[in-house]
C-alpha atoms as a PDB file:
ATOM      1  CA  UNK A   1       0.000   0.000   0.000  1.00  0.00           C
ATOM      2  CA  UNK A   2       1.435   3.363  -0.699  1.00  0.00           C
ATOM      3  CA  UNK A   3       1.198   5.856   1.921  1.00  0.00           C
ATOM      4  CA  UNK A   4       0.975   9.283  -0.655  1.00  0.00           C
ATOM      5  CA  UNK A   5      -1.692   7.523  -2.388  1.00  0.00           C
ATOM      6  CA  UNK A   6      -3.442   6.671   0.947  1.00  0.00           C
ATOM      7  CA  UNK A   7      -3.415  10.006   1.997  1.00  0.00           C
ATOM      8  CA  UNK A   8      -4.213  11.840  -1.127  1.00  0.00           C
ATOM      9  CA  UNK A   9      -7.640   9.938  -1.080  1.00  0.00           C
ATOM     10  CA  UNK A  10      -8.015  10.446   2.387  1.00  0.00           C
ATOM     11  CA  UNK A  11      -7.502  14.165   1.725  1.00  0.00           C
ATOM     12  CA  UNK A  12      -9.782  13.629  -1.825  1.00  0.00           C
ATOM     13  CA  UNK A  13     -11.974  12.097   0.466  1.00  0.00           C
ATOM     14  CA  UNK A  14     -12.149  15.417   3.311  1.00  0.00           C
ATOM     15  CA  UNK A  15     -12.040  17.840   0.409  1.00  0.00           C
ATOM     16  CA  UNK A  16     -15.081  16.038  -1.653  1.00  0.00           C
ATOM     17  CA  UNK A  17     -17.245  16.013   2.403  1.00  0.00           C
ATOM     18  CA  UNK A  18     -16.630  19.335   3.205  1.00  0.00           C
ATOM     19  CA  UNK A  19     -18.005  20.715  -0.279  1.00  0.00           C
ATOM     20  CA  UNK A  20     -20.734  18.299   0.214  1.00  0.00           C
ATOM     21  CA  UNK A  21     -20.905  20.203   3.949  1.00  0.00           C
ATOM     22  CA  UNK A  22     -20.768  23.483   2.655  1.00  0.00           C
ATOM     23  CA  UNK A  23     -23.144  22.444   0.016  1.00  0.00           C
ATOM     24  CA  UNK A  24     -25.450  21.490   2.910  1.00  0.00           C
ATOM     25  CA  UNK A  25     -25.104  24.371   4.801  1.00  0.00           C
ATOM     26  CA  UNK A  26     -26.386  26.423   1.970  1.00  0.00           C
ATOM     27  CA  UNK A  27     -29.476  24.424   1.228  1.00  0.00           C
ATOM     28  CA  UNK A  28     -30.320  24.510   5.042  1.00  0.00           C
ATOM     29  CA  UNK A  29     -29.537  28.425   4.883  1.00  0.00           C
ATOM     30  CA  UNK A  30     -32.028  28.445   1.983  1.00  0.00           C
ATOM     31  CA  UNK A  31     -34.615  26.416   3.325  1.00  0.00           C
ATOM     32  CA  UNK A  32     -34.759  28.390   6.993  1.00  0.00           C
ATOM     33  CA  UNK A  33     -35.147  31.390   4.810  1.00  0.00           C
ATOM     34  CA  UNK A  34     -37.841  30.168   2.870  1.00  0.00           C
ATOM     35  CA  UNK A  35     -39.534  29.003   6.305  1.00  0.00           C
ATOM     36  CA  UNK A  36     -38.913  32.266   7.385  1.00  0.00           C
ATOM     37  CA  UNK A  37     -41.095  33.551   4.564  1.00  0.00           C
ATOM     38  CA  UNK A  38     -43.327  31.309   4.645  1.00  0.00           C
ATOM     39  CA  UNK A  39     -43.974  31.852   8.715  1.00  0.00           C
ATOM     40  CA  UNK A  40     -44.213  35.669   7.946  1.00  0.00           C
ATOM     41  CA  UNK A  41     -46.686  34.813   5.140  1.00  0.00           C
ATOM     42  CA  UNK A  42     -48.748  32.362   7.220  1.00  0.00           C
ATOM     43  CA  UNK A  43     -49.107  35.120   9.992  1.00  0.00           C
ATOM     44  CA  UNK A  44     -50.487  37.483   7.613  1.00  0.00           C
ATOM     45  CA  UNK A  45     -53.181  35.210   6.093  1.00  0.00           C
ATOM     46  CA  UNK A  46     -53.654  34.309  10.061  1.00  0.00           C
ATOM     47  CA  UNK A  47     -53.783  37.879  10.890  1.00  0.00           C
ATOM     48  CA  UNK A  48     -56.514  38.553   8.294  1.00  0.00           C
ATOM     49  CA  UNK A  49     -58.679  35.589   8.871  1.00  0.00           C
ATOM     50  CA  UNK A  50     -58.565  37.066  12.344  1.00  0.00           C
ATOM     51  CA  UNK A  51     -59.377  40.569  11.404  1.00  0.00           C
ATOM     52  CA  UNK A  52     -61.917  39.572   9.204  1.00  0.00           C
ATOM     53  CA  UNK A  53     -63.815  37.297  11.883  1.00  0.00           C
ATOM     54  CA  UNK A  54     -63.907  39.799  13.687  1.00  0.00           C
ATOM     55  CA  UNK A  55     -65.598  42.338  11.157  1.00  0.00           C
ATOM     56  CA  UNK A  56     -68.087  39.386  10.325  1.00  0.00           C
ATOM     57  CA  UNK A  57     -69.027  39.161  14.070  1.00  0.00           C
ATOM     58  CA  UNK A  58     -69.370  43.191  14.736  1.00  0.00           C
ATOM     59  CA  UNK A  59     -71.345  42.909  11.507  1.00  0.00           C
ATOM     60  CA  UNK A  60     -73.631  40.187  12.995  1.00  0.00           C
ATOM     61  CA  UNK A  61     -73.552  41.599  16.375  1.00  0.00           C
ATOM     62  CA  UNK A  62     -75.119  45.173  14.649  1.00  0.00           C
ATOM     63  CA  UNK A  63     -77.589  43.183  12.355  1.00  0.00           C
ATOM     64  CA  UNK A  64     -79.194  41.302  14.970  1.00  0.00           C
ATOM     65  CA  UNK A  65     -79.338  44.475  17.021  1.00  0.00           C
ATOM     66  CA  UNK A  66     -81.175  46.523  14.360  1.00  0.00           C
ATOM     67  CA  UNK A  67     -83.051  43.254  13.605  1.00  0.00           C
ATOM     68  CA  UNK A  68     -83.924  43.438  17.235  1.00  0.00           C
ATOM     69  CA  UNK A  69     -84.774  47.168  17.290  1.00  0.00           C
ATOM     70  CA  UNK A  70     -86.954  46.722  14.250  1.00  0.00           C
ATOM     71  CA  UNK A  71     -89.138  43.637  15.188  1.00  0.00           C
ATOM     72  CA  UNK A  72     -89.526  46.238  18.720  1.00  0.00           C
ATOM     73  CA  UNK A  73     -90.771  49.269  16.406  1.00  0.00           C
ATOM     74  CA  UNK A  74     -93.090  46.965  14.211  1.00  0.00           C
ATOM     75  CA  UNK A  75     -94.708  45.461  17.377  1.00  0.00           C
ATOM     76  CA  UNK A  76     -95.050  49.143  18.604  1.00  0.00           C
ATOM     77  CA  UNK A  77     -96.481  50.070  15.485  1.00  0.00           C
ATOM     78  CA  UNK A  78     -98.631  46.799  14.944  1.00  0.00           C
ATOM     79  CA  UNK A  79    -100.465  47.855  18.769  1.00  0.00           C
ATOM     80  CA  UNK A  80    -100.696  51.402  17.680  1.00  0.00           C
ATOM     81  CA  UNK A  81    -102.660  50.587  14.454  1.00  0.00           C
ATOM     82  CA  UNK A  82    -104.813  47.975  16.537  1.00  0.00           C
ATOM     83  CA  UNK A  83    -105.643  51.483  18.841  1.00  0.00           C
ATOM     84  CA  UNK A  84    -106.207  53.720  15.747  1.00  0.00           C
ATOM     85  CA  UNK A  85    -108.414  50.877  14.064  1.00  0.00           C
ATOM     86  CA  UNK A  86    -110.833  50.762  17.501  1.00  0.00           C
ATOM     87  CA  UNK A  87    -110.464  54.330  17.536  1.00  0.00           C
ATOM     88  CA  UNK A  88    -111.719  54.455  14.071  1.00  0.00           C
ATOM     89  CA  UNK A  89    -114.076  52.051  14.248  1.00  0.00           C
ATOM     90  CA  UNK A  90    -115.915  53.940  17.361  1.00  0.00           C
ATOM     91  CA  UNK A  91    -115.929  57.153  15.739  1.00  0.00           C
ATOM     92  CA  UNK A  92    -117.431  55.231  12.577  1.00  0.00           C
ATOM     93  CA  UNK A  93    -120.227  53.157  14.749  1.00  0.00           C
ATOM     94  CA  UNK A  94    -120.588  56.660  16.650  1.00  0.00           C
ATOM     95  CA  UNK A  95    -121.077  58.424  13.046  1.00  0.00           C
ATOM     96  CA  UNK A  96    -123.514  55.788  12.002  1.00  0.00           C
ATOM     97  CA  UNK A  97    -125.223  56.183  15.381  1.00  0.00           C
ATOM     98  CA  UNK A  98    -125.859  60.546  14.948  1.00  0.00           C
ATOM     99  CA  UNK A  99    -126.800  60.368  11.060  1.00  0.00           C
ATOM    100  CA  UNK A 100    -130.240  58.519  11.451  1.00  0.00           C
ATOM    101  CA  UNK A 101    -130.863  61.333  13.958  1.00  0.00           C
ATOM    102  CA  UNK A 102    -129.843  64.286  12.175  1.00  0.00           C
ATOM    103  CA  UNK A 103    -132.890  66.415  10.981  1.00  0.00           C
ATOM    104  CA  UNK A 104    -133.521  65.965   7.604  1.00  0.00           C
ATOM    105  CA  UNK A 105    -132.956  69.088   4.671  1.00  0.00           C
END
């Protein structure tokens, strides 16, 4: 066995793992940086979903609040138009009641 030649494959051998070190180094370097994107990205998309559940629930909260204040008002007016149709139907009935008793002319 010759020594020289021993030890210029053993040094081949170093040279050829530390570019394939090196070369791994890099791809980890570019993969934590497209992580890192990717992270940043997700966390916008997150913080949107979140902002927009948010406007659909103050949306919903106000709709079933006017919902709620407009069912009140047409109950309101519902009973006032129940009044006003008694009301109307006395002073009809109280009409009907003077005319046969008016003098003729």
């Amino acid at each position: 066995m010759d020594v020289e030649k021993t030890i210029e494959f053993i040094l081949e051998q170093q040279a050829a793992t530390a570019a394939e070190f090196q070369d791994l180094k890099t791809q980890i370097h570019e993969l934590r940086e497209i992580a890192a994107a990717h992270e940043r990205d997700l966390q916008v998309h997150t913080d949107w979903k979140v902002a927009i559940s948010e406007a659909v629930h103050d949306l919903a909260t106000t709709t079933k609040a006017a919902f709620e204040i407009v069912a009140a008002k047409q109950r309101d007016l519902a009973e006032q138009q129940k009044t006003t149709q008694e009301n109307l139907n006395i002073l009809i009935q109280t009409v009907q009641d003077i005319l046969p008793r008016l003098p003729k002319q």
